[in-house]
N, C-alpha and C. Protein backbone atom coordinates (compact mmCIF):
# COMPACT_ATOMS: atom_id res chain seq x y z
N UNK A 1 -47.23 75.23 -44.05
CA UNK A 1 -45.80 75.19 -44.06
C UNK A 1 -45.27 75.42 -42.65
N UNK A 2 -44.29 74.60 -42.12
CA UNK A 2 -43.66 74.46 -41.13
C UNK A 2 -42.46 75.83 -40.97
N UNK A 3 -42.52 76.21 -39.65
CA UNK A 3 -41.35 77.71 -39.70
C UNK A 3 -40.43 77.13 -39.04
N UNK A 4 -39.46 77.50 -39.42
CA UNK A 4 -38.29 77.49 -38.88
C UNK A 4 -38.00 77.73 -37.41
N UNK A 5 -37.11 76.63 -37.01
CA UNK A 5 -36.68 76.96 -35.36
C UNK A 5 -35.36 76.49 -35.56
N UNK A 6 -34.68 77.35 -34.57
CA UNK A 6 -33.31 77.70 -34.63
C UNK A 6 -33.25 76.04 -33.16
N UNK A 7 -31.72 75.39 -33.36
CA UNK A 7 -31.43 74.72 -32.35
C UNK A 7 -32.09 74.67 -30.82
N UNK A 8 -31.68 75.68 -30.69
CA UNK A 8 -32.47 76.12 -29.23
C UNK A 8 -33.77 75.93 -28.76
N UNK A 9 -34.74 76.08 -30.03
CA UNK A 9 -35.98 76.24 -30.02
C UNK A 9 -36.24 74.98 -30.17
N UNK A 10 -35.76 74.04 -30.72
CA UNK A 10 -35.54 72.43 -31.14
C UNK A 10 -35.68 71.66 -29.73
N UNK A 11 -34.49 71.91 -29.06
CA UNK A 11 -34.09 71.44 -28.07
C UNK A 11 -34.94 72.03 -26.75
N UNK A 12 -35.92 72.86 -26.92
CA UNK A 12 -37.07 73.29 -25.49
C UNK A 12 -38.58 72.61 -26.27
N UNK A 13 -38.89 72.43 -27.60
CA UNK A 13 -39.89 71.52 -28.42
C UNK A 13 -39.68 70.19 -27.77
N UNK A 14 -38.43 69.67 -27.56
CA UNK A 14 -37.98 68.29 -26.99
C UNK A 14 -38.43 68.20 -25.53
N UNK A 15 -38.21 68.70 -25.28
CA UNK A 15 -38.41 69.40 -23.50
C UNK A 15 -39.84 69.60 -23.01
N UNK A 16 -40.53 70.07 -24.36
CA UNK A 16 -41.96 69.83 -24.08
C UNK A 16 -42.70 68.87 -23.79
N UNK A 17 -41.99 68.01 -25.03
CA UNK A 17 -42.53 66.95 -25.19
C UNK A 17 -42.10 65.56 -24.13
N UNK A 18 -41.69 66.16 -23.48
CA UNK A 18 -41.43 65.04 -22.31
C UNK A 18 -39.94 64.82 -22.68
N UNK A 19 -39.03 64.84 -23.44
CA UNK A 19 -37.26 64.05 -23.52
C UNK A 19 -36.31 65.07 -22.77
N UNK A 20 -35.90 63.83 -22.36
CA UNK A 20 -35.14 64.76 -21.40
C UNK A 20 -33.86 65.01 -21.85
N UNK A 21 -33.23 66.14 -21.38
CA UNK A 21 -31.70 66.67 -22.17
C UNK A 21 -30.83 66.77 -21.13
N UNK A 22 -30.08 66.05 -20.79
CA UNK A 22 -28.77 65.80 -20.23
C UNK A 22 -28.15 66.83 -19.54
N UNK A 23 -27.30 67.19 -21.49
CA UNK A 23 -26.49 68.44 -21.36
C UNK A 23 -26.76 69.02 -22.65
N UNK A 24 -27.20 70.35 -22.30
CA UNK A 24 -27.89 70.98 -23.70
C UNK A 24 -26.38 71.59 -24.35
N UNK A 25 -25.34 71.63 -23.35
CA UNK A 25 -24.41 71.95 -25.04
C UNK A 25 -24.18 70.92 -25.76
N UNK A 26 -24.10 69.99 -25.41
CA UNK A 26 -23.82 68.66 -26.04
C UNK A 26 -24.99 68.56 -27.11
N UNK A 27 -25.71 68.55 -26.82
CA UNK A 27 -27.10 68.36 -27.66
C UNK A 27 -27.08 69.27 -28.76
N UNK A 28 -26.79 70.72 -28.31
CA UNK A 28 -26.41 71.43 -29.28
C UNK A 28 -25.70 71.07 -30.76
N UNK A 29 -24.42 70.80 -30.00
CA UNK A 29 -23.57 70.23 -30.69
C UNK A 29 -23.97 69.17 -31.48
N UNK A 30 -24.79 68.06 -31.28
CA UNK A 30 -25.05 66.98 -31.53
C UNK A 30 -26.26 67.69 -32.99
N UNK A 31 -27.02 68.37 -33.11
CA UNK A 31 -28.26 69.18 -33.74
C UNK A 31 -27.38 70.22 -34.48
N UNK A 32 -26.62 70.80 -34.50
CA UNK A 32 -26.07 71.79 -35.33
C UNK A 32 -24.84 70.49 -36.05
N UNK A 33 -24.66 69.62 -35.97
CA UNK A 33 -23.75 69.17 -36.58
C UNK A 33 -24.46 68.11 -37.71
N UNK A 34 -25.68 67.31 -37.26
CA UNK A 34 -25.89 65.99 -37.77
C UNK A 34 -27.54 66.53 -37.97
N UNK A 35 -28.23 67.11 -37.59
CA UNK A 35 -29.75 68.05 -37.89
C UNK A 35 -30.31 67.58 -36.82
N UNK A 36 -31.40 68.21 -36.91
CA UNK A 36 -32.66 67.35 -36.02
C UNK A 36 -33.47 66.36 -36.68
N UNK A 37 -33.73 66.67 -38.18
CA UNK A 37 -34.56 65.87 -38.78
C UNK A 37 -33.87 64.06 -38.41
N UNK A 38 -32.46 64.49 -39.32
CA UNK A 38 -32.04 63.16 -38.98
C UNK A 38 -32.04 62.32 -38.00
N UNK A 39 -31.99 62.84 -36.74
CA UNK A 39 -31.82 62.22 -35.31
C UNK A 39 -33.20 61.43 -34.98
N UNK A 40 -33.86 62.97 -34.79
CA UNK A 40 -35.25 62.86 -34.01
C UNK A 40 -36.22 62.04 -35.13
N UNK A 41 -36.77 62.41 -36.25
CA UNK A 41 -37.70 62.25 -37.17
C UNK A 41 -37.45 60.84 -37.59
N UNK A 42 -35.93 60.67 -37.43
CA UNK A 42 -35.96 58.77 -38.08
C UNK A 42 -36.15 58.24 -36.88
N UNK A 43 -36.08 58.56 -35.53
CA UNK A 43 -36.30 57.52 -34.51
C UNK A 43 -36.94 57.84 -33.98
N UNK A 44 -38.00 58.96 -33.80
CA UNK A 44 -38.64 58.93 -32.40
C UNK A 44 -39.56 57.94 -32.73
N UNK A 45 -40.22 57.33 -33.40
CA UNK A 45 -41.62 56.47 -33.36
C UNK A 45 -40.97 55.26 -32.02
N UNK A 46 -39.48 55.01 -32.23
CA UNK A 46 -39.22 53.88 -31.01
C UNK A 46 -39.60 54.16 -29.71
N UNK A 47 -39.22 55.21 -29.63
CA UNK A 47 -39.54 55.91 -28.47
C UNK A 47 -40.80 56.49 -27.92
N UNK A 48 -41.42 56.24 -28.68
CA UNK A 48 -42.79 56.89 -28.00
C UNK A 48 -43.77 55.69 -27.77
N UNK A 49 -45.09 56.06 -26.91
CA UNK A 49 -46.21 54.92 -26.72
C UNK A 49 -47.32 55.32 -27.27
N UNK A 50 -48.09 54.00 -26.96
CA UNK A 50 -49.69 54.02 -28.17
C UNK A 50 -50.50 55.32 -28.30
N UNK A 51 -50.21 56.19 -27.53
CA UNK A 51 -50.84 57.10 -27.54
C UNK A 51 -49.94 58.96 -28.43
N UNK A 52 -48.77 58.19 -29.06
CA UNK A 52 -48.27 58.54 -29.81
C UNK A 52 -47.20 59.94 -28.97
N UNK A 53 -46.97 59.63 -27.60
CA UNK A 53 -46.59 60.53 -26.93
C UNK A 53 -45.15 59.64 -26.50
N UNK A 54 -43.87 60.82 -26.14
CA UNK A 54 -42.47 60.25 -25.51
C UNK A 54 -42.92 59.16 -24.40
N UNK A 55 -41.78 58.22 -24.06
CA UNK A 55 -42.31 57.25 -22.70
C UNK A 55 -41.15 58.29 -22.02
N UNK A 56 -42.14 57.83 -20.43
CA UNK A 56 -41.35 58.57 -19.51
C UNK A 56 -39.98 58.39 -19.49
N UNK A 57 -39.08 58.84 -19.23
CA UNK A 57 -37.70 58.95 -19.11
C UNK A 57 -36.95 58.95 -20.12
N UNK A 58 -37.40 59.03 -21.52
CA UNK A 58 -36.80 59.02 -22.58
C UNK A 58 -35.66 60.54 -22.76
N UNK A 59 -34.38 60.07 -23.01
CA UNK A 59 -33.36 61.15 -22.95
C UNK A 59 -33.32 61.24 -24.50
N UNK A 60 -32.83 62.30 -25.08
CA UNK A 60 -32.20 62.45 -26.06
C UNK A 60 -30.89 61.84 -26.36
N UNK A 61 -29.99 61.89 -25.72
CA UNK A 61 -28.73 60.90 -25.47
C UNK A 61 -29.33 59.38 -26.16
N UNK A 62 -30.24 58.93 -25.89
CA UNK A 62 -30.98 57.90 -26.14
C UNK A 62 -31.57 57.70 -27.59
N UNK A 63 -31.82 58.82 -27.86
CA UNK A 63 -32.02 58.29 -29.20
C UNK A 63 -31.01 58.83 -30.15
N UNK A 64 -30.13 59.71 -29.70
CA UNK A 64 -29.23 59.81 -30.56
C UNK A 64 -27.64 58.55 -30.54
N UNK A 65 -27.75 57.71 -29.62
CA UNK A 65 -27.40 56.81 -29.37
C UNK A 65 -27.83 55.62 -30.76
N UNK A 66 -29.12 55.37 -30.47
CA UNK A 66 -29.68 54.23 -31.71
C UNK A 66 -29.15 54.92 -33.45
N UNK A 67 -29.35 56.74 -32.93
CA UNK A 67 -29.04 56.99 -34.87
C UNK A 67 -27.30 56.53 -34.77
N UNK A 68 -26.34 56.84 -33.99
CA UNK A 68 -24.86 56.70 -34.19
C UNK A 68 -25.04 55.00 -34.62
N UNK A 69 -25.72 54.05 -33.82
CA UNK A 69 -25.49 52.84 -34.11
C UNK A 69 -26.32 52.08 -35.43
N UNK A 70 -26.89 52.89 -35.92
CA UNK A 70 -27.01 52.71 -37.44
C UNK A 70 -26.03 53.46 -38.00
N UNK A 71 -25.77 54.28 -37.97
CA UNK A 71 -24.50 54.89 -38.86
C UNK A 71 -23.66 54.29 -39.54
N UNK A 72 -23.06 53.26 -38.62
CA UNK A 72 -22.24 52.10 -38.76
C UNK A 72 -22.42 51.46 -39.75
């Protein structure tokens, strides 16, 4: 079973993993309002390469960009 991480902890997991964060209040904002699951978990596979890792320069802005334009 997976434990719980608070926003913050979300958003430095991202950071690990190579995506880069802009502006972390924004991001905040963006993760306490709409989740992480939703954002990250439906899109990162676009974003990443064969080796199942982020491509370089990948922002978060970026993929929360592709979830707003499905929203639609």
């Amino acid at each position: 079973m997976k434990t719980y991480k608070s926003d913050e902890e979300l958003i430095e997991y991202l950071i690990s993993k190579n995506v880069k964060i802009i502006n972390k209040k924004d991001t905040l904002n963006k993760l306490s309002k709409y989740s992480y699951y939703s954002i990250i978990n439906s899109y990162k596979n676009i974003f990443k390469n064969e080796n199942n890792e982020y491509k370089d320069g990948v922002t978060f802005d970026e993929i929360f960009s592709l979830y707003e334009f499905d929203k639609i």
